[in-house]
Protein backbone atom coordinates (compact mmCIF):
# COMPACT_ATOMS: atom_id res chain seq x y z
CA UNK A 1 7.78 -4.81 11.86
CA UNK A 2 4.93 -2.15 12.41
CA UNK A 3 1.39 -2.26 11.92
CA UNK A 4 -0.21 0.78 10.55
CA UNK A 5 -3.86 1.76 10.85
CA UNK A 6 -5.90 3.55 8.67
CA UNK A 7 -8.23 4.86 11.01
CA UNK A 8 -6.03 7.42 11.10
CA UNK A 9 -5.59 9.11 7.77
CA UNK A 10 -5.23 12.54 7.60
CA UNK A 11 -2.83 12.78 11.18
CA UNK A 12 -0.75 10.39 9.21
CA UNK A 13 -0.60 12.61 5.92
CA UNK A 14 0.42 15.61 7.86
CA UNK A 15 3.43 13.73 9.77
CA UNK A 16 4.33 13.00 6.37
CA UNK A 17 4.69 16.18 4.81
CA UNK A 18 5.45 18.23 7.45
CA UNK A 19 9.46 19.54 7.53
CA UNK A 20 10.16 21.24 10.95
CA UNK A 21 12.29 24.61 10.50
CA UNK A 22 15.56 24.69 10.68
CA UNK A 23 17.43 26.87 13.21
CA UNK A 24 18.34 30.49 11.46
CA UNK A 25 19.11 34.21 12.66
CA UNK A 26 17.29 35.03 9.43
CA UNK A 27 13.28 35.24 9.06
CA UNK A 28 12.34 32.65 7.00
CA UNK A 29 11.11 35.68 4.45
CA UNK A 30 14.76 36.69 4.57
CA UNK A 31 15.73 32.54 3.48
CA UNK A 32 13.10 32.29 1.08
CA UNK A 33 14.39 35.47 -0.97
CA UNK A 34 18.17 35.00 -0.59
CA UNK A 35 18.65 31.24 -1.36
CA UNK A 36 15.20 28.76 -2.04
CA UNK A 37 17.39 26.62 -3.72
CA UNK A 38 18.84 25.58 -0.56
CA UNK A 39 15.55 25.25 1.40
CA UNK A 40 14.12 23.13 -1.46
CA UNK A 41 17.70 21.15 -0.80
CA UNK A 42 17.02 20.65 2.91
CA UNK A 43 13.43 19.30 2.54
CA UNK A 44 14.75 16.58 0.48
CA UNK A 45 17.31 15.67 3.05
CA UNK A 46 14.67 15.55 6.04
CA UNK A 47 12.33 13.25 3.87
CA UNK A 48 13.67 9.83 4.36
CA UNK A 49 12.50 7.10 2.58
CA UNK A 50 11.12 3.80 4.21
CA UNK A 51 11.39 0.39 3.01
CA UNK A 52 8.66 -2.12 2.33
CA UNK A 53 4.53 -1.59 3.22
CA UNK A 54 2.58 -4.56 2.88
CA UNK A 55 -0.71 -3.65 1.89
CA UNK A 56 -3.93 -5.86 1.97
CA UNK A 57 -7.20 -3.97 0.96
CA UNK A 58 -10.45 -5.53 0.62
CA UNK A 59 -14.15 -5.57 2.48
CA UNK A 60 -13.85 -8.23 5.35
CA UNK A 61 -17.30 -8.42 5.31
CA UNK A 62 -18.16 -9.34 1.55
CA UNK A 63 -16.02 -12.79 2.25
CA UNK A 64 -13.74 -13.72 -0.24
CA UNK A 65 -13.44 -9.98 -1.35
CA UNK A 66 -11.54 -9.24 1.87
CA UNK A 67 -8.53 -11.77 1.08
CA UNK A 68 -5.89 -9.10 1.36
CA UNK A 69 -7.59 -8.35 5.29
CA UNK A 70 -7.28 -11.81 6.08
CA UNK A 71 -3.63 -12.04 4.57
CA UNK A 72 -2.98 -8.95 7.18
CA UNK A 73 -4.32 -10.67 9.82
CA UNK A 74 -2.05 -13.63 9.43
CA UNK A 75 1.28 -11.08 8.80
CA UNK A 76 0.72 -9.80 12.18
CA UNK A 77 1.69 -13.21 13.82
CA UNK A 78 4.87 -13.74 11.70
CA UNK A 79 8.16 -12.25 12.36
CA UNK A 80 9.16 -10.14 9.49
CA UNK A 81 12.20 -8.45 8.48
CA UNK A 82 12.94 -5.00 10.08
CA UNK A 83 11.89 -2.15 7.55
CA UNK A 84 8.77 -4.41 6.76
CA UNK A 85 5.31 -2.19 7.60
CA UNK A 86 2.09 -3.74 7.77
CA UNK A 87 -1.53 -1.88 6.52
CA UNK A 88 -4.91 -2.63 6.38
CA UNK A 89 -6.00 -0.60 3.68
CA UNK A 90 -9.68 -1.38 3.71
CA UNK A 91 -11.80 -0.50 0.87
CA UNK A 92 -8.49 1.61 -0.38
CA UNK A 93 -8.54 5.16 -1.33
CA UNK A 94 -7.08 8.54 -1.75
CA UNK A 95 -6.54 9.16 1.99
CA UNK A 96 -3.85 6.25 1.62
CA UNK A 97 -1.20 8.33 -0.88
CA UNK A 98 0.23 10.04 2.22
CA UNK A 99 0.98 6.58 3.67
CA UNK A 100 2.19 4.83 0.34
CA UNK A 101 4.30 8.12 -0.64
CA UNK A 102 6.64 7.18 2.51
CA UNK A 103 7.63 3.45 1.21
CA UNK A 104 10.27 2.98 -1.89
CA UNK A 105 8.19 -0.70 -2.38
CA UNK A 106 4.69 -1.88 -2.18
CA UNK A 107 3.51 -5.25 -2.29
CA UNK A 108 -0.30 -4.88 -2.27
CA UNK A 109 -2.28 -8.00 -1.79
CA UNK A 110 -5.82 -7.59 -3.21
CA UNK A 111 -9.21 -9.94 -5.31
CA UNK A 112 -9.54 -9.64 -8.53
CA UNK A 113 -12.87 -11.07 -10.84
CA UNK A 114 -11.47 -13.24 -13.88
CA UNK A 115 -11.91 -16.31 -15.13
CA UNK A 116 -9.23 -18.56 -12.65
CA UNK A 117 -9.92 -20.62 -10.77
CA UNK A 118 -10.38 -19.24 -7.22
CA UNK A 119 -7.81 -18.71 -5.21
CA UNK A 120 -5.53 -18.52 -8.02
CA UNK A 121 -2.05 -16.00 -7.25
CA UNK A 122 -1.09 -13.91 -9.75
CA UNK A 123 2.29 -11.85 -9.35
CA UNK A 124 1.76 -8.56 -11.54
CA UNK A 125 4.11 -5.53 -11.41
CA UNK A 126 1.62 -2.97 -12.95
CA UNK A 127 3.08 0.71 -13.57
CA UNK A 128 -0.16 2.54 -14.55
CA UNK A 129 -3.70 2.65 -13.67
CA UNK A 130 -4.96 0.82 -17.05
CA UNK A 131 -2.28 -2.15 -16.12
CA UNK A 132 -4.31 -3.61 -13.05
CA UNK A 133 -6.53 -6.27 -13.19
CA UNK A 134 -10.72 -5.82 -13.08
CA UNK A 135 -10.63 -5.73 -9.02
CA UNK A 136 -13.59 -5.61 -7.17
CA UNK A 137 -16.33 -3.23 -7.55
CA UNK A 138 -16.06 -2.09 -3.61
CA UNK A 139 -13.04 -0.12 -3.98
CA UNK A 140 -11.53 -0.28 -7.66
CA UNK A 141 -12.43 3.10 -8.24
CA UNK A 142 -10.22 4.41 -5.07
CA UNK A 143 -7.56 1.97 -5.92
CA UNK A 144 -7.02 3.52 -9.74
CA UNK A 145 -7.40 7.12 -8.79
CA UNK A 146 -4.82 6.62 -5.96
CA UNK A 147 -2.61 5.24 -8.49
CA UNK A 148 -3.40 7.96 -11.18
CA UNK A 149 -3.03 10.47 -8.32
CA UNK A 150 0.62 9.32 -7.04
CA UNK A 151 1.84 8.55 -11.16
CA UNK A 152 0.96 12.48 -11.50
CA UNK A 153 2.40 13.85 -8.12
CA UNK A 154 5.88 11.47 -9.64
CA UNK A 155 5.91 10.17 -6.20
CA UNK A 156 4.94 6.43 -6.26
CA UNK A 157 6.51 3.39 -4.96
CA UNK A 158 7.29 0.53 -7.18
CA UNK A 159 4.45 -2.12 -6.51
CA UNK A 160 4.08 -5.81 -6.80
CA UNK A 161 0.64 -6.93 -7.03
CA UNK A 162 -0.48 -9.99 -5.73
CA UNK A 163 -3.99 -10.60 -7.20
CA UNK A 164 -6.05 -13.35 -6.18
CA UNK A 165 -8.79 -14.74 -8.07
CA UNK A 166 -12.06 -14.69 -6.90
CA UNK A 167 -15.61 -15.67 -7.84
CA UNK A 168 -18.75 -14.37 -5.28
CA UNK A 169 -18.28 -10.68 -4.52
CA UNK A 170 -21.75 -9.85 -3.41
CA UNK A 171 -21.98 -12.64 -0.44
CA UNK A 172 -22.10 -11.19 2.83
CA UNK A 173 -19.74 -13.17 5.78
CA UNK A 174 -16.79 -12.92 7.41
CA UNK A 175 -15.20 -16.23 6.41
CA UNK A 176 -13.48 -17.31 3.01
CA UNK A 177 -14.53 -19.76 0.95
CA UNK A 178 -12.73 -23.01 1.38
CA UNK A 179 -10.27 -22.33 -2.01
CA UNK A 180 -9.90 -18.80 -1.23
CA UNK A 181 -8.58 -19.70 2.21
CA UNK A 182 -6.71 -22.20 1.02
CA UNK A 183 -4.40 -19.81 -1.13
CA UNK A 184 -3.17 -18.06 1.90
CA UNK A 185 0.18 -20.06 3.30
CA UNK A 186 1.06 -19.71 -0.58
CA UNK A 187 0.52 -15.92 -0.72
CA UNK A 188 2.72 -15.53 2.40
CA UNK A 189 5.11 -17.56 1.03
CA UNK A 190 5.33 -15.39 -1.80
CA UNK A 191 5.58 -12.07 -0.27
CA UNK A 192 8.30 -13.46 1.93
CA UNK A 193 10.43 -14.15 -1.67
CA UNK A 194 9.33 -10.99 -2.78
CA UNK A 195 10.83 -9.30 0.18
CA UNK A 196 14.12 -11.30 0.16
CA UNK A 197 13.85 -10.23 -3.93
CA UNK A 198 13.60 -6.46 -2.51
CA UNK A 199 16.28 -6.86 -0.08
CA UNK A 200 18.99 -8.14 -2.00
């Protein structure tokens, strides 16, 4: 297991686009004109895919709208299977494509406003923008456009959400309510089966 930080962004986007050259005689004007098929080829072939990011965004200081911090927090203490990467995402946003781009799966843990009851787990496998949930107004914006942004590079992980109801986005703390908190031995639980569901 890993743990990624965020603080980090655009050093982490570079690693992950960046191909070193290859050993040639040849100029690399001389490669491009005589065969790009083949250096297009040996990209691919550097790129290698990881496994599984878990990724918990949220504010950690608007309370229950930080439940996928706090889900994080508790990750960090388990053992998890190797290939399993750990991210606090924060508020989200476009600076995280680089990182998600690396990972064939996803398994984002984030609030949600409906009408459940709080602390309610919803398991949603959303392939567009327009199929998530209302999430919270801190960081849906950066969430969607991240999304939209990947769907039109065609470079996106397959994702299971793990949306957790929620009902006070505005109240400022660092602790979840009682419900909230409550919800979090069964949201490990379930990314655990969804991991064991990835592996198999």
């Amino acid at each position: 297991m890993r743990f990624l930080s965020v603080f980090f962004p655009v050093f982490t986007r570079q690693i992950a686009r960046y191909h070193p050259p290859e050993n040639r005689k040849t100029s690399s004007k001389e490669s491009l004109k005589s065969d790009p098929s083949k250096i297009q080829t040996s990209s691919k072939k550097i790129r290698k895919m990881k496994d599984i990011l878990i990724l918990g965004v949220g504010n950690l200081v608007l309370k229950d709208e930080g439940i996928g911090i706090h889900v994080i927090n508790r990750l960090e203490k388990e053992e998890l299977p190797l290939g399993v990467d750990l991210l606090d995402g924060g508020t989200g946003g476009i600076f995280l494509i680089g990182t998600l781009q690396q990972y064939k799966h996803l398994i984002l843990i984030d609030a949600t406003l409906d009408s459940r009851p709080a602390g309610t787990i919803r398991h949603l496998k959303p392939k567009y923008s327009h199929d998530y949930p209302l999430l919270l107004s801190a960081h849906e914006i950066g969430l969607k456009e991240m999304i939209d942004a990947m769907i039109l590079q065609e470079q996106i992980p397959e994702i299971d959400l793990l949306a957790i109801s929620v009902q006070e986005v505005r109240e400022i703390g660092m602790q979840l309510s009682p419900k909230v908190e409550e919800a979090i031995p069964a949201i490990i639980n379930k990314i655990h089966e969804l991991i064991k569901q990835i592996k198999s």
